[in-house]
Protein backbone atom coordinates (compact mmCIF):
# COMPACT_ATOMS: atom_id res chain seq x y z
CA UNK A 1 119.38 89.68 111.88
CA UNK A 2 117.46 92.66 110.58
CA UNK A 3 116.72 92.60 106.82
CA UNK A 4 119.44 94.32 104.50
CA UNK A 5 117.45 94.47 101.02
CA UNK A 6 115.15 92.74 99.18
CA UNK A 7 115.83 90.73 95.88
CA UNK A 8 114.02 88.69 93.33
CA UNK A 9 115.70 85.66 91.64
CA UNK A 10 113.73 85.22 87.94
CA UNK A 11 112.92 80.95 87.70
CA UNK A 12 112.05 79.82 84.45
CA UNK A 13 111.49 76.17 83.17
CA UNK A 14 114.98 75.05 82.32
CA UNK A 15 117.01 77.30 84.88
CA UNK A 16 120.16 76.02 86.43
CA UNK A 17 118.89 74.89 89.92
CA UNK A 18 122.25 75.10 91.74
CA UNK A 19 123.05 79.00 90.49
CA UNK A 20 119.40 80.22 91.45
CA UNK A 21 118.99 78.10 94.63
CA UNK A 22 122.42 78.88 95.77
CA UNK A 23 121.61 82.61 95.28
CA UNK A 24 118.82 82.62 97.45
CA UNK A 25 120.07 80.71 100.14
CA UNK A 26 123.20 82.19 100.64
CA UNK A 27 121.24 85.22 100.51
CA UNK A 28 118.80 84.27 102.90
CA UNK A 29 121.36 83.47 105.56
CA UNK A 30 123.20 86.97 105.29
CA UNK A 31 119.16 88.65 105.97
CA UNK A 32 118.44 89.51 102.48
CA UNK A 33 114.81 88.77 101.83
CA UNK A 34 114.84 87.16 98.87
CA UNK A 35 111.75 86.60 96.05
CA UNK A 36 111.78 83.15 94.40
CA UNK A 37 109.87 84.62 90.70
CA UNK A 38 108.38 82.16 88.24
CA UNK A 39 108.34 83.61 84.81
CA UNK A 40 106.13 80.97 83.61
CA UNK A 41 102.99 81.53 85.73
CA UNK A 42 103.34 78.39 87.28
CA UNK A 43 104.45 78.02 91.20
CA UNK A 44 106.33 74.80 90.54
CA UNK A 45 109.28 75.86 88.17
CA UNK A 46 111.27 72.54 86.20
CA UNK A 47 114.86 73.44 86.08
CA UNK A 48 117.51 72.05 83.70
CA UNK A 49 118.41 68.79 84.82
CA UNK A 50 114.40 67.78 85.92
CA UNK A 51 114.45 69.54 89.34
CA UNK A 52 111.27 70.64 90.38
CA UNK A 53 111.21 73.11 93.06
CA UNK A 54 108.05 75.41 94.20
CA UNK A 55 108.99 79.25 93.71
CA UNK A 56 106.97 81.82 95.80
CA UNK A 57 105.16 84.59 93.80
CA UNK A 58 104.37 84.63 90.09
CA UNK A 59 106.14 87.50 88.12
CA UNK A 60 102.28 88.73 87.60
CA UNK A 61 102.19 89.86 91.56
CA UNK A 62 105.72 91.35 92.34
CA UNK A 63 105.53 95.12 92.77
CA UNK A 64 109.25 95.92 91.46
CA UNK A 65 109.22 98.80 93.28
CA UNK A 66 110.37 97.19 96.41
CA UNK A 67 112.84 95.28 95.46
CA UNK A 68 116.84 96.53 95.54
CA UNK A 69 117.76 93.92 92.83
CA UNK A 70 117.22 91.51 90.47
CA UNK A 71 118.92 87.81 89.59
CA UNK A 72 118.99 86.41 87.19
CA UNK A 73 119.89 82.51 86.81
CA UNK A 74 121.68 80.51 83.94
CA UNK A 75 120.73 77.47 81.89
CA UNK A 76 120.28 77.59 78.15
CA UNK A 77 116.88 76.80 78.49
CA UNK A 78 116.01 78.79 80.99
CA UNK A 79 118.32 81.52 79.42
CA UNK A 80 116.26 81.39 76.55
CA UNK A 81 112.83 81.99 78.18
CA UNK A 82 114.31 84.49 80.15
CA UNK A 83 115.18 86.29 76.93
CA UNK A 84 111.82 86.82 75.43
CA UNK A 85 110.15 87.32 78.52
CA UNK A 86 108.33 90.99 78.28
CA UNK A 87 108.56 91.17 82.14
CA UNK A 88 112.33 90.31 82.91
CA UNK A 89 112.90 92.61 79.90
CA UNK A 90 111.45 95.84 81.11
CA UNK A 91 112.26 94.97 84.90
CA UNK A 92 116.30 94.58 84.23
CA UNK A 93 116.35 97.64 81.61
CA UNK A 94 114.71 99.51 84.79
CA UNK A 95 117.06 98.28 87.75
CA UNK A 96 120.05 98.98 85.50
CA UNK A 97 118.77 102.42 84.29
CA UNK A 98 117.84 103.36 88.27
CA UNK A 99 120.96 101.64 89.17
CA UNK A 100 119.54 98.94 91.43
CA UNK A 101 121.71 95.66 91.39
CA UNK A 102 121.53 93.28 88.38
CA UNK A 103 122.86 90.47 88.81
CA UNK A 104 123.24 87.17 85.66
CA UNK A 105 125.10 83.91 85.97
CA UNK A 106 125.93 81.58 83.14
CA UNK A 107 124.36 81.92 79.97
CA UNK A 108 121.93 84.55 81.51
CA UNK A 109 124.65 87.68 80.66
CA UNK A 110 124.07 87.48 77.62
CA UNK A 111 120.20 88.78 78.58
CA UNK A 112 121.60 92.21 79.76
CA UNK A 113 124.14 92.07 76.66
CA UNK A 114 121.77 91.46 74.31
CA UNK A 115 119.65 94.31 75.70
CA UNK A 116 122.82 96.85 75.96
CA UNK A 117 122.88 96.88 79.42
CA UNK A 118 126.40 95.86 79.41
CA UNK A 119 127.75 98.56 77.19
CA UNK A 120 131.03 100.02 79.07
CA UNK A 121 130.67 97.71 81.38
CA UNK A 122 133.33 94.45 83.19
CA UNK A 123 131.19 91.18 82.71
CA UNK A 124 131.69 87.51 82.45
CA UNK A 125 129.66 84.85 81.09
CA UNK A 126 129.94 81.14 80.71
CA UNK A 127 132.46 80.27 77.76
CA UNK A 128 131.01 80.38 74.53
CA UNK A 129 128.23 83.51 75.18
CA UNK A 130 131.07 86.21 75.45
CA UNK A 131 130.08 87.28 71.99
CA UNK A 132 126.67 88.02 73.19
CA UNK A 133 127.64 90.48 76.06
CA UNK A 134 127.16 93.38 73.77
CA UNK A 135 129.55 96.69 74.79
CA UNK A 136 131.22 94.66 77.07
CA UNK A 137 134.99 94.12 78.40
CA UNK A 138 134.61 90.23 78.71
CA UNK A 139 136.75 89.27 81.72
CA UNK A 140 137.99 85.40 82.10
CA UNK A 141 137.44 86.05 86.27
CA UNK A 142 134.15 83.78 88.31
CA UNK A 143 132.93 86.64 89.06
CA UNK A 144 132.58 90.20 88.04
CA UNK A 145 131.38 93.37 89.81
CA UNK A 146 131.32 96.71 88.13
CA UNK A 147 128.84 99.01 89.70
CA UNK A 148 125.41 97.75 90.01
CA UNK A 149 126.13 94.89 87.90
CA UNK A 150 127.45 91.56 88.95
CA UNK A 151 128.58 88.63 86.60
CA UNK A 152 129.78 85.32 86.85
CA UNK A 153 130.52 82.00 84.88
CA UNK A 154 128.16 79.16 85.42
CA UNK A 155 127.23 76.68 88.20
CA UNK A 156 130.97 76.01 89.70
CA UNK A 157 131.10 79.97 90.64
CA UNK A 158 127.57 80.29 92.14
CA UNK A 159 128.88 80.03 95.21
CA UNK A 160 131.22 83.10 94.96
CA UNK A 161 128.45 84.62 93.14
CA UNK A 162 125.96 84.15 95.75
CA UNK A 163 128.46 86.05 97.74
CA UNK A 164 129.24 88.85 95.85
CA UNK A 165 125.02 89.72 95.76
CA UNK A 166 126.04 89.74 100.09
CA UNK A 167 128.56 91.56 99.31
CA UNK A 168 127.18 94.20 97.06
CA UNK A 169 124.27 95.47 100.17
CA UNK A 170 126.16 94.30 103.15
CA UNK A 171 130.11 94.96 104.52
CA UNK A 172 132.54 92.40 104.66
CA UNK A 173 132.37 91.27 108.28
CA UNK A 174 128.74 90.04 107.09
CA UNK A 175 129.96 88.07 104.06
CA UNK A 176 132.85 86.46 105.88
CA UNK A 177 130.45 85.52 108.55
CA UNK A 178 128.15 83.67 105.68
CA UNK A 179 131.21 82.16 104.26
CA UNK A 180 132.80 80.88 107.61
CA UNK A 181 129.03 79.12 108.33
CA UNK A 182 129.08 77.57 104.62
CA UNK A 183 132.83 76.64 105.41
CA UNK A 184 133.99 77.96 102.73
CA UNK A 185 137.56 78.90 101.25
């Protein structure tokens, strides 16, 4: 399977393990070559519920350029360091602005909202952030496509989330071959 684009996922201490890990595997079996990112510096990244998992490039040595899109996982706490992160700030305000794929799950919408990325835009969040999506027509849906941006609720839609990233560089026949190997719906 040749390689369709290439994405990085943004890990910080206290992400949601499930909606970033399911992101880049599902990912990595359509043929997108996917970026594990640690925000922190560190390799090993500590998600929310005391996961450690090893991520493969420090946000330090990424050249942006090459990459089609960005993800961004949930978590409060990894939400939070996301959010005052001077690197995931100017990277998403670029993707969105060159309309390369931005993609949040969770609590992480409320990143882009927050920096009016969202304005005019469809978007979804996990209940309780909707105030937080800035400009945006808050949708009660798992996930939410409009354009270059892609939103969904929180770790029980990751899955369709995960898909909808396939779906957003790849046709249809691809993502319904993914979904038929993950036996799903």
């Amino acid at each position: 399977m040749s390689e369709l684009a290439k994405i990085g996922v943004f890990m910080a201490d206290g992400c949601e393990e499930i909606e970033g890990l399911t992101v880049v595997d599902i990912a990595r079996r359509a043929g997108i070559e996917v970026l594990m990112i640690s925000v922190s510096g560190n390799h090993i990244v500590c998600g929310s519920h005391g996961i450690n998992f090893e991520t493969d490039i420090n946000k330090s040595q990424v050249d942006y350029e090459e990459l089609d899109g960005i993800v961004l996982p949930g978590g409060l706490k990894g939400t939070e360091n996301l959010s005052v992160d001077e690197t995931v700030l100017h990277v998403i305000r670029d993707f969105a602005r060159e309309n390369k794929m931005v993609a949040a799950i969770c609590a992480a919408p409320s990143v882009l909202g927050m920096n009016h990325i969202l304005e005019g835009k469809n978007a979804t969040c996990h209940p309780g952030f909707e105030d937080k999506l800035l400009g945006a027509n808050w949708l009660e849906e798992e996930v939410v496509c409009d354009g270059n941006i892609i939103t969904s609720r929180g770790m029980g839609t990751a899955i369709p989330f995960a898909l909808a990233i396939v779906d957003h560089f790849a046709d249809i026949s691809l993502v319904e071959r993914v979904k038929k190997g993950l036996v799903y719906r």
